[in-house]
C-alpha atoms as a PDB file:
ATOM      1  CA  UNK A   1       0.000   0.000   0.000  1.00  0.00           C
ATOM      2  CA  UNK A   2       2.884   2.478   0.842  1.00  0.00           C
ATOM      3  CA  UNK A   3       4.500   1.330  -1.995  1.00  0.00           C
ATOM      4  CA  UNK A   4       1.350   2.414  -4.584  1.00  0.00           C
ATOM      5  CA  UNK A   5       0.727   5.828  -2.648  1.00  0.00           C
ATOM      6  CA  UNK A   6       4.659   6.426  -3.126  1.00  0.00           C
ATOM      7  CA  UNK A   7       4.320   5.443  -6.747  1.00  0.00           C
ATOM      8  CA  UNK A   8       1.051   8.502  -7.379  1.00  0.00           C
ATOM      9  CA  UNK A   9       3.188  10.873  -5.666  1.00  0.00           C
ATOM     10  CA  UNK A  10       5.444  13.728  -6.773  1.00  0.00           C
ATOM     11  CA  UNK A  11       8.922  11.996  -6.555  1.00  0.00           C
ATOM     12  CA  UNK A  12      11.585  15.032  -5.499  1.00  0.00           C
ATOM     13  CA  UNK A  13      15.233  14.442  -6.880  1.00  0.00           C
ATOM     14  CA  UNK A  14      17.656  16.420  -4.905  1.00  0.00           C
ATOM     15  CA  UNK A  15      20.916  16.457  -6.550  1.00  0.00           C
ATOM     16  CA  UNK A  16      24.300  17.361  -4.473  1.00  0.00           C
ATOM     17  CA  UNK A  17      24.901  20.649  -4.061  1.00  0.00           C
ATOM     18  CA  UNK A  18      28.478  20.491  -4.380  1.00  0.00           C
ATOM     19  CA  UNK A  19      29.743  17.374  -7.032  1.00  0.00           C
ATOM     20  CA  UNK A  20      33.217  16.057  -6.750  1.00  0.00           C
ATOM     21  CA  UNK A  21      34.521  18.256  -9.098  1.00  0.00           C
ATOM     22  CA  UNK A  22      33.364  21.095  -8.241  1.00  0.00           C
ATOM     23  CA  UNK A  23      35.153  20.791  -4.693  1.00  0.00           C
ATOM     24  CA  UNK A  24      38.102  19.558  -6.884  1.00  0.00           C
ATOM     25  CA  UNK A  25      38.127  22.855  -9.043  1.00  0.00           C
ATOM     26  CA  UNK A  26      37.661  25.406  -5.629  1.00  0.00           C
ATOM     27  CA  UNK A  27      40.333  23.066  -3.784  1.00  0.00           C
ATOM     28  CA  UNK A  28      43.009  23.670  -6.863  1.00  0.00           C
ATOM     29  CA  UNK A  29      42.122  27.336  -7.448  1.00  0.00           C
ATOM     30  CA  UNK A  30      42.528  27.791  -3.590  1.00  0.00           C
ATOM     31  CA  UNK A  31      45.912  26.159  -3.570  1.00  0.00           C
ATOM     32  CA  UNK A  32      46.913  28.097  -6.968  1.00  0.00           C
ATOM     33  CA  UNK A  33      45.900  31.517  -4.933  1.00  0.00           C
ATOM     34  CA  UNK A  34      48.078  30.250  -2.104  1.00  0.00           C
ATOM     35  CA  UNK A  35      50.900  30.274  -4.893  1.00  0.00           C
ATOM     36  CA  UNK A  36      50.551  33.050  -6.825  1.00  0.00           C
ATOM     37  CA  UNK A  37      53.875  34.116  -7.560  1.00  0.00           C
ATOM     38  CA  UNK A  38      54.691  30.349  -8.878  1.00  0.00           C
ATOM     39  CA  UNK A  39      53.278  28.158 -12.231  1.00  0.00           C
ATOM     40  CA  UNK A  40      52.129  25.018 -10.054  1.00  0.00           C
ATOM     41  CA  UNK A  41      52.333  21.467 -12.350  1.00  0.00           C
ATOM     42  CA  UNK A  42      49.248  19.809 -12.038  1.00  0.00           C
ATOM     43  CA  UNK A  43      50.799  16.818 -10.368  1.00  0.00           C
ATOM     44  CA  UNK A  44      51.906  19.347  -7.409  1.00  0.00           C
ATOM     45  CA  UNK A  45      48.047  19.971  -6.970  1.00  0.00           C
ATOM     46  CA  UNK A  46      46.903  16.714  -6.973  1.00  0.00           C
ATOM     47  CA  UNK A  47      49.133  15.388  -4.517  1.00  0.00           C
ATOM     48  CA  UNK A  48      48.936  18.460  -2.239  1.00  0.00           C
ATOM     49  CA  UNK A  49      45.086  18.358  -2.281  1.00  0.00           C
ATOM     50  CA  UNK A  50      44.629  14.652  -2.692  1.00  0.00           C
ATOM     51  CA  UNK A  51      42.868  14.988  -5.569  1.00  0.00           C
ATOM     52  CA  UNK A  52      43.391  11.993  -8.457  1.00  0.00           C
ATOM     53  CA  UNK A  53      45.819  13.397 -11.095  1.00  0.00           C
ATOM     54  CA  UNK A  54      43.272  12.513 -13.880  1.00  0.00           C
ATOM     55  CA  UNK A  55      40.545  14.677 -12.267  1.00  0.00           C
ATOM     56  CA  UNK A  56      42.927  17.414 -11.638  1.00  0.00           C
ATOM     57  CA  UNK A  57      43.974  17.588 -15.165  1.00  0.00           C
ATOM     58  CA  UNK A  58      40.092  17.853 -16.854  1.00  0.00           C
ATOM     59  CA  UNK A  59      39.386  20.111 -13.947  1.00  0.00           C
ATOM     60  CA  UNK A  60      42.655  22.674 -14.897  1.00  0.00           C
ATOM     61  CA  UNK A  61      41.551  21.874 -18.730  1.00  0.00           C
ATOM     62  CA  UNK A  62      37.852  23.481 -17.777  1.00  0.00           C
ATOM     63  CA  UNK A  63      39.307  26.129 -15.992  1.00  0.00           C
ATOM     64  CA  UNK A  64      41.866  27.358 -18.706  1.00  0.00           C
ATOM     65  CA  UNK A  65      38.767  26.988 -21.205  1.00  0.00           C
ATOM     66  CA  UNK A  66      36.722  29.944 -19.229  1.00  0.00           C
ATOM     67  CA  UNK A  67      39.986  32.187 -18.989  1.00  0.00           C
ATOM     68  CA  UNK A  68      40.211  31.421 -15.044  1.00  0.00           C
ATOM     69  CA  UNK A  69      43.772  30.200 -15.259  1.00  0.00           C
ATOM     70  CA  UNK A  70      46.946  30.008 -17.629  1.00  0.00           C
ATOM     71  CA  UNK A  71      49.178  27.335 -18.184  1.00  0.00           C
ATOM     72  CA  UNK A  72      52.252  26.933 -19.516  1.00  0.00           C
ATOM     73  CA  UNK A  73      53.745  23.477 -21.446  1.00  0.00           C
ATOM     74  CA  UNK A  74      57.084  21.817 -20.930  1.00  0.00           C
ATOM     75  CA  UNK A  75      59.357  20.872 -18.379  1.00  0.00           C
ATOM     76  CA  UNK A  76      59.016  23.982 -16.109  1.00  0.00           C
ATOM     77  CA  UNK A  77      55.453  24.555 -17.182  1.00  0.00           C
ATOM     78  CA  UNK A  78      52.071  24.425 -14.942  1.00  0.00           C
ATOM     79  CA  UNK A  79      49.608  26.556 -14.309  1.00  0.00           C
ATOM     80  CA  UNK A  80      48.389  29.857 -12.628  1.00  0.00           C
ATOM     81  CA  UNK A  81      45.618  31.826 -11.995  1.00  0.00           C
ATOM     82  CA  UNK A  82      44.954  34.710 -14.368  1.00  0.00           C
ATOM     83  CA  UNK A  83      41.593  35.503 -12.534  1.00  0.00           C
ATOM     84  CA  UNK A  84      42.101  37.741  -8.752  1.00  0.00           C
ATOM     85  CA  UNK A  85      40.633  34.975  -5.870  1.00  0.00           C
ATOM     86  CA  UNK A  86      38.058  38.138  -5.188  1.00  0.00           C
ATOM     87  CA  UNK A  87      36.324  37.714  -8.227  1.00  0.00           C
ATOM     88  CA  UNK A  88      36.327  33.870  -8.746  1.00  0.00           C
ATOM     89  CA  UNK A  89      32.904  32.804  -7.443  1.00  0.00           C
ATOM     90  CA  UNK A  90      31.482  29.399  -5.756  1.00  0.00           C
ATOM     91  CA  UNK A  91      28.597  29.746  -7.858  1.00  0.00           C
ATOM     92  CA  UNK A  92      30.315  29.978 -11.140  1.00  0.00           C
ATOM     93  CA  UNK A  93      32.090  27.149 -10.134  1.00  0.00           C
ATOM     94  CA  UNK A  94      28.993  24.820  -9.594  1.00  0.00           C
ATOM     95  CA  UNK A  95      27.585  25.911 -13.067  1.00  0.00           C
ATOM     96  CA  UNK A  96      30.972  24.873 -14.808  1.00  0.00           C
ATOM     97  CA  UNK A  97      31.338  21.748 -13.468  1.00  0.00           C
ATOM     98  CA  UNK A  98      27.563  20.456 -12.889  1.00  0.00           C
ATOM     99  CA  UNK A  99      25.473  23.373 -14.558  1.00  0.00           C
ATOM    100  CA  UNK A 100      22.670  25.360 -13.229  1.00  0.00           C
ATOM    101  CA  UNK A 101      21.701  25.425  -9.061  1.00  0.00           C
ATOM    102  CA  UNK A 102      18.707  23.141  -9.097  1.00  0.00           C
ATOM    103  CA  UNK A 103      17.480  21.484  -5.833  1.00  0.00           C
ATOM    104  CA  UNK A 104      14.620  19.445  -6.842  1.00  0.00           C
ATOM    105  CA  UNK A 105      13.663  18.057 -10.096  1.00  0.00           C
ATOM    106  CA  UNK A 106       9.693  17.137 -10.000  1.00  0.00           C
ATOM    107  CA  UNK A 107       8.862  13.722 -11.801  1.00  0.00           C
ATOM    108  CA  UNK A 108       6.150  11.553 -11.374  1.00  0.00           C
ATOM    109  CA  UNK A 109       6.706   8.108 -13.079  1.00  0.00           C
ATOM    110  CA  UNK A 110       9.787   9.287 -15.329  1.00  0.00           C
ATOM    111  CA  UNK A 111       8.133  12.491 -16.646  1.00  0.00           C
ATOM    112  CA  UNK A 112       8.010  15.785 -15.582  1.00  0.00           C
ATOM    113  CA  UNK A 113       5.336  16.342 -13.454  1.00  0.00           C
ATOM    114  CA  UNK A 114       1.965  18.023 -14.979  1.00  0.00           C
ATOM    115  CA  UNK A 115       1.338  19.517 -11.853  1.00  0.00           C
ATOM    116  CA  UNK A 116       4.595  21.769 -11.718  1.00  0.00           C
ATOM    117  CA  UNK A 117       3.417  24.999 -12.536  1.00  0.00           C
ATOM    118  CA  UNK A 118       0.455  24.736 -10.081  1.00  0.00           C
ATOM    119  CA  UNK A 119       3.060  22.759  -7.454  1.00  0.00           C
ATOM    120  CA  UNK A 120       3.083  25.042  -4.074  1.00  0.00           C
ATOM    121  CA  UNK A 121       5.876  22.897  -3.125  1.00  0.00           C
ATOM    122  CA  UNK A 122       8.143  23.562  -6.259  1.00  0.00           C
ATOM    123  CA  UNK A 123       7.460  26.948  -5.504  1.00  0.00           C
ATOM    124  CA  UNK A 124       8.666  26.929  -1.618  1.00  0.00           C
ATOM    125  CA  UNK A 125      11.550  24.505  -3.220  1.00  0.00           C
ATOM    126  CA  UNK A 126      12.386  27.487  -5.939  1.00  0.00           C
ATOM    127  CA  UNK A 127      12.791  30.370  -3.140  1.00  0.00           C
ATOM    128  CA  UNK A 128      14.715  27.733  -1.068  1.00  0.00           C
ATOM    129  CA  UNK A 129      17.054  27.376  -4.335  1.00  0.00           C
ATOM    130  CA  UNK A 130      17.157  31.029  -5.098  1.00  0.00           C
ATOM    131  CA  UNK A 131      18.684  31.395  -1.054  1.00  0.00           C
ATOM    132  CA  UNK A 132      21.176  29.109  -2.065  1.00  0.00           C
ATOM    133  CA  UNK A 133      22.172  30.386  -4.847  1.00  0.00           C
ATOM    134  CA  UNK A 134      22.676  33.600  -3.471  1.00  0.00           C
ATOM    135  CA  UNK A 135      24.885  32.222  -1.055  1.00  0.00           C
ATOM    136  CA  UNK A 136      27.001  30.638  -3.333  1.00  0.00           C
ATOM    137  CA  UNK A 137      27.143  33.876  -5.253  1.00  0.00           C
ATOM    138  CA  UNK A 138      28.676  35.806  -2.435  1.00  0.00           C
ATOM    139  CA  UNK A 139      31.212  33.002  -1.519  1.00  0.00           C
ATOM    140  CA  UNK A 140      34.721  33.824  -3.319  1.00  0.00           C
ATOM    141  CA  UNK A 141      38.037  31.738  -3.990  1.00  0.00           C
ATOM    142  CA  UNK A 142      39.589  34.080  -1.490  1.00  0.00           C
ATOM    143  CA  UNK A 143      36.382  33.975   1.410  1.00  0.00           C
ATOM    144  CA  UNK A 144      37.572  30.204   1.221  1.00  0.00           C
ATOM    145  CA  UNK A 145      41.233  30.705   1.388  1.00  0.00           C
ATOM    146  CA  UNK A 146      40.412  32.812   4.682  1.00  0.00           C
ATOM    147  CA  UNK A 147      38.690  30.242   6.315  1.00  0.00           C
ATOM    148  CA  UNK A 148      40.668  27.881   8.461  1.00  0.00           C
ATOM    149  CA  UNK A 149      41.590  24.465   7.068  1.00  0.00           C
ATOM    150  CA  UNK A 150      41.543  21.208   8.596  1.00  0.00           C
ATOM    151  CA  UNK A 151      44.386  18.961   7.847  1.00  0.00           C
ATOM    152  CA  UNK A 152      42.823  15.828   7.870  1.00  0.00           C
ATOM    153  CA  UNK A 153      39.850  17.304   5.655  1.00  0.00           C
ATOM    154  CA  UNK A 154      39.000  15.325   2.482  1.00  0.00           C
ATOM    155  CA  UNK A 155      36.405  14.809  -0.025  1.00  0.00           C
END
């Protein structure tokens, strides 16, 4: 019986708010702020943030793509940032790496919901996700790097 009311119900999908690679991208731009006088080699990221060297390196291809860092090839080459910490936002990040803020995704059976626009829950869900996203809009690259880190902190 549970089962068949959960079935004719409005099934909410609530996807992460913060992906892998996301936290990948603000952990390397953090640790690239920390060094800005230097071009950092990817594999000096990845094993100073513990991130897996074949993430790192599509995460630093993504960021070079929207003009966020530089890189240089060769032996001495690596990477930098190009963009000030100040003006590199949490909520860009997200929408590089996973795409637009959405909380909930209404579906009933597979399909979007026919109820949606008429939903009073979607709505509440909406100004919930329009808070959030206004958060992450005011976090920066350097709000982050002022925050205290925990050494044994991993994602």
């Amino acid at each position: 019986m549970l089962t068949q009311r959960l079935t004719n119900t409005i099934l909410v999908q609530v996807m992460k708010l913060i992906t892998k690679h996301t936290d990948y991208a603000a952990r390397a731009l953090m640790y690239l702020a920390g060094h800005a006088d230097a071009v950092v080699s990817s594999r000096e990221i990845a094993e100073k943030e513990r991130i897996p060297l074949r993430f790192i390196r599509v995460i630093l291809q993504g960021l070079k793509r929207q003009g966020i860092i530089a890189a240089k090839e060769g032996v001495r080459g690596g990477v930098w940032l190009k963009v000030l910490p100040e003006k590199i936002r949490l909520v860009d990040l997200i929408r590089m790496f996973q795409g637009e803020v959405q909380l909930s995704e209404c579906m009933f059976r597979n399909k979007v919901c026919a109820n949606r626009k008429a939903c009073v829950l979607r709505r509440r869900i909406q100004a919930i996700e329009q808070t959030v996203i206004d958060e992450f809009r005011r976090i920066t690259i350097a709000d982050l790097l002022s925050e205290p880190r925990r050494k044994t902190c991993q994602a």
